[in-house]
Protein backbone atom coordinates (compact mmCIF):
# COMPACT_ATOMS: atom_id res chain seq x y z
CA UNK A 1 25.37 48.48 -6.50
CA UNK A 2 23.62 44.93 -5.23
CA UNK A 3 21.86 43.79 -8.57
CA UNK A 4 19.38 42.20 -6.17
CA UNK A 5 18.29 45.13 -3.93
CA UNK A 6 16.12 43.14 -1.95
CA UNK A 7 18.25 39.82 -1.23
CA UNK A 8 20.00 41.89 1.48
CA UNK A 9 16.94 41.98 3.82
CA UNK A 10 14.00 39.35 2.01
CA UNK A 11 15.26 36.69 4.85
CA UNK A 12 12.87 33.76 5.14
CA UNK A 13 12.76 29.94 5.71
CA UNK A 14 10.18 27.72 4.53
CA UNK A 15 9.32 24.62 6.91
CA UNK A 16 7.91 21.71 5.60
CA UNK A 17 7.55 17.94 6.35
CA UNK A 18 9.71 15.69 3.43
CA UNK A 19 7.14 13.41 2.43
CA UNK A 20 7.38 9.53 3.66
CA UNK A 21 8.52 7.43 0.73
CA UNK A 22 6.12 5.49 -1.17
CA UNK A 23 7.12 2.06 0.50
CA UNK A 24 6.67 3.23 4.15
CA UNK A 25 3.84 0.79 5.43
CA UNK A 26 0.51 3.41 5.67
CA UNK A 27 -0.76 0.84 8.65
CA UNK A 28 1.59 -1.03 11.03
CA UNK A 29 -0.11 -4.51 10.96
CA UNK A 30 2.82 -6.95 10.73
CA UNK A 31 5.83 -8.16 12.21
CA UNK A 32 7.35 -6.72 8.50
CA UNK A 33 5.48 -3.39 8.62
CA UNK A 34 7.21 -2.47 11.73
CA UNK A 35 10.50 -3.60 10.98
CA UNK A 36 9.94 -1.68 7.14
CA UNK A 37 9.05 1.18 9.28
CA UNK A 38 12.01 1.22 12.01
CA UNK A 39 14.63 0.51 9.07
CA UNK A 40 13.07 3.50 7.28
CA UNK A 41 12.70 5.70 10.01
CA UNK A 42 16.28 4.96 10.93
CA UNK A 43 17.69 5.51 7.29
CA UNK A 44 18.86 1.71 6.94
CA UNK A 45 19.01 -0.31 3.93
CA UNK A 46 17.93 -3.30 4.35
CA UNK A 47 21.75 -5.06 4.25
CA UNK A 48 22.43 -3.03 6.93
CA UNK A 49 19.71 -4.71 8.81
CA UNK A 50 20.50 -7.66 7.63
CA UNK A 51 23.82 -7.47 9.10
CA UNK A 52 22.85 -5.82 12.28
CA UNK A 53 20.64 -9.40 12.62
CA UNK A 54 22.83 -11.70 11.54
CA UNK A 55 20.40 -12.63 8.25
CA UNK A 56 20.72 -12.45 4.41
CA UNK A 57 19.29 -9.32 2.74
CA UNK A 58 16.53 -11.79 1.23
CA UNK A 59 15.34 -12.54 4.71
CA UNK A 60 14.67 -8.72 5.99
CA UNK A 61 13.00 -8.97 2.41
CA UNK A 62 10.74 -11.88 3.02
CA UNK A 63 9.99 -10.42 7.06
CA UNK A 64 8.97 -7.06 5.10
CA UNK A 65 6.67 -8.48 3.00
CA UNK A 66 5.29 -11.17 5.20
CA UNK A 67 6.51 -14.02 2.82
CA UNK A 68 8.60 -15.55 5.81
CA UNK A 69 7.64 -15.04 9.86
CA UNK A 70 11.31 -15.03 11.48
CA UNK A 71 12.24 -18.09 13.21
CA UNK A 72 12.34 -17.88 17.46
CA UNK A 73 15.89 -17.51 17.91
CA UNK A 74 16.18 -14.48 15.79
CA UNK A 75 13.32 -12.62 17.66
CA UNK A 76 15.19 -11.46 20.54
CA UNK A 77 17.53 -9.55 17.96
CA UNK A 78 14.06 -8.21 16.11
CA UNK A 79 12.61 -7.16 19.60
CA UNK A 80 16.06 -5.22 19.96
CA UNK A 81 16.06 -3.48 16.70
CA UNK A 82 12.42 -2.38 17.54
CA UNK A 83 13.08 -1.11 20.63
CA UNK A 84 16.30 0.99 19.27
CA UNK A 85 15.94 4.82 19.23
């Protein structure tokens, strides 16, 4: 005998959203709240956007929280990233 009589048909799924982390920019006003928000939305670390750039880890930082504005030969490669789906 099943010792949990109703497992065999009680079938159901719940659906629900996983909440945005804590970190994920609330308004996209910046340069760095977009690229925060692409890199999360993507699942990306920021060393692998870093790399993807050709910049430190430290930059992405600075660009994220609007400490640093990226320099005009790196903006192509930003404009890239963006665009990436």
């Amino acid at each position: 005998m099943n010792p949990h009589p109703c497992v065999a048909f009680c079938h159901f799924v719940i659906k629900a959203l996983k909440p945005r982390n804590s970190a994920y920019p609330k308004v996209l006003e910046t340069l760095g709240d977009r690229l925060r928000a692409k890199r999360m939305d993507l699942g990306l670390y920021q060393k692998h956007v870093a790399k993807l750039l050709g910049v430190t880890m430290d930059t992405i930082c600075y660009w994220e929280n609007s400490r640093v504005k990226p320099s005009p030969q790196v903006l192509p490669k930003i404009v890239q990233f963006l665009q990436e789906d």
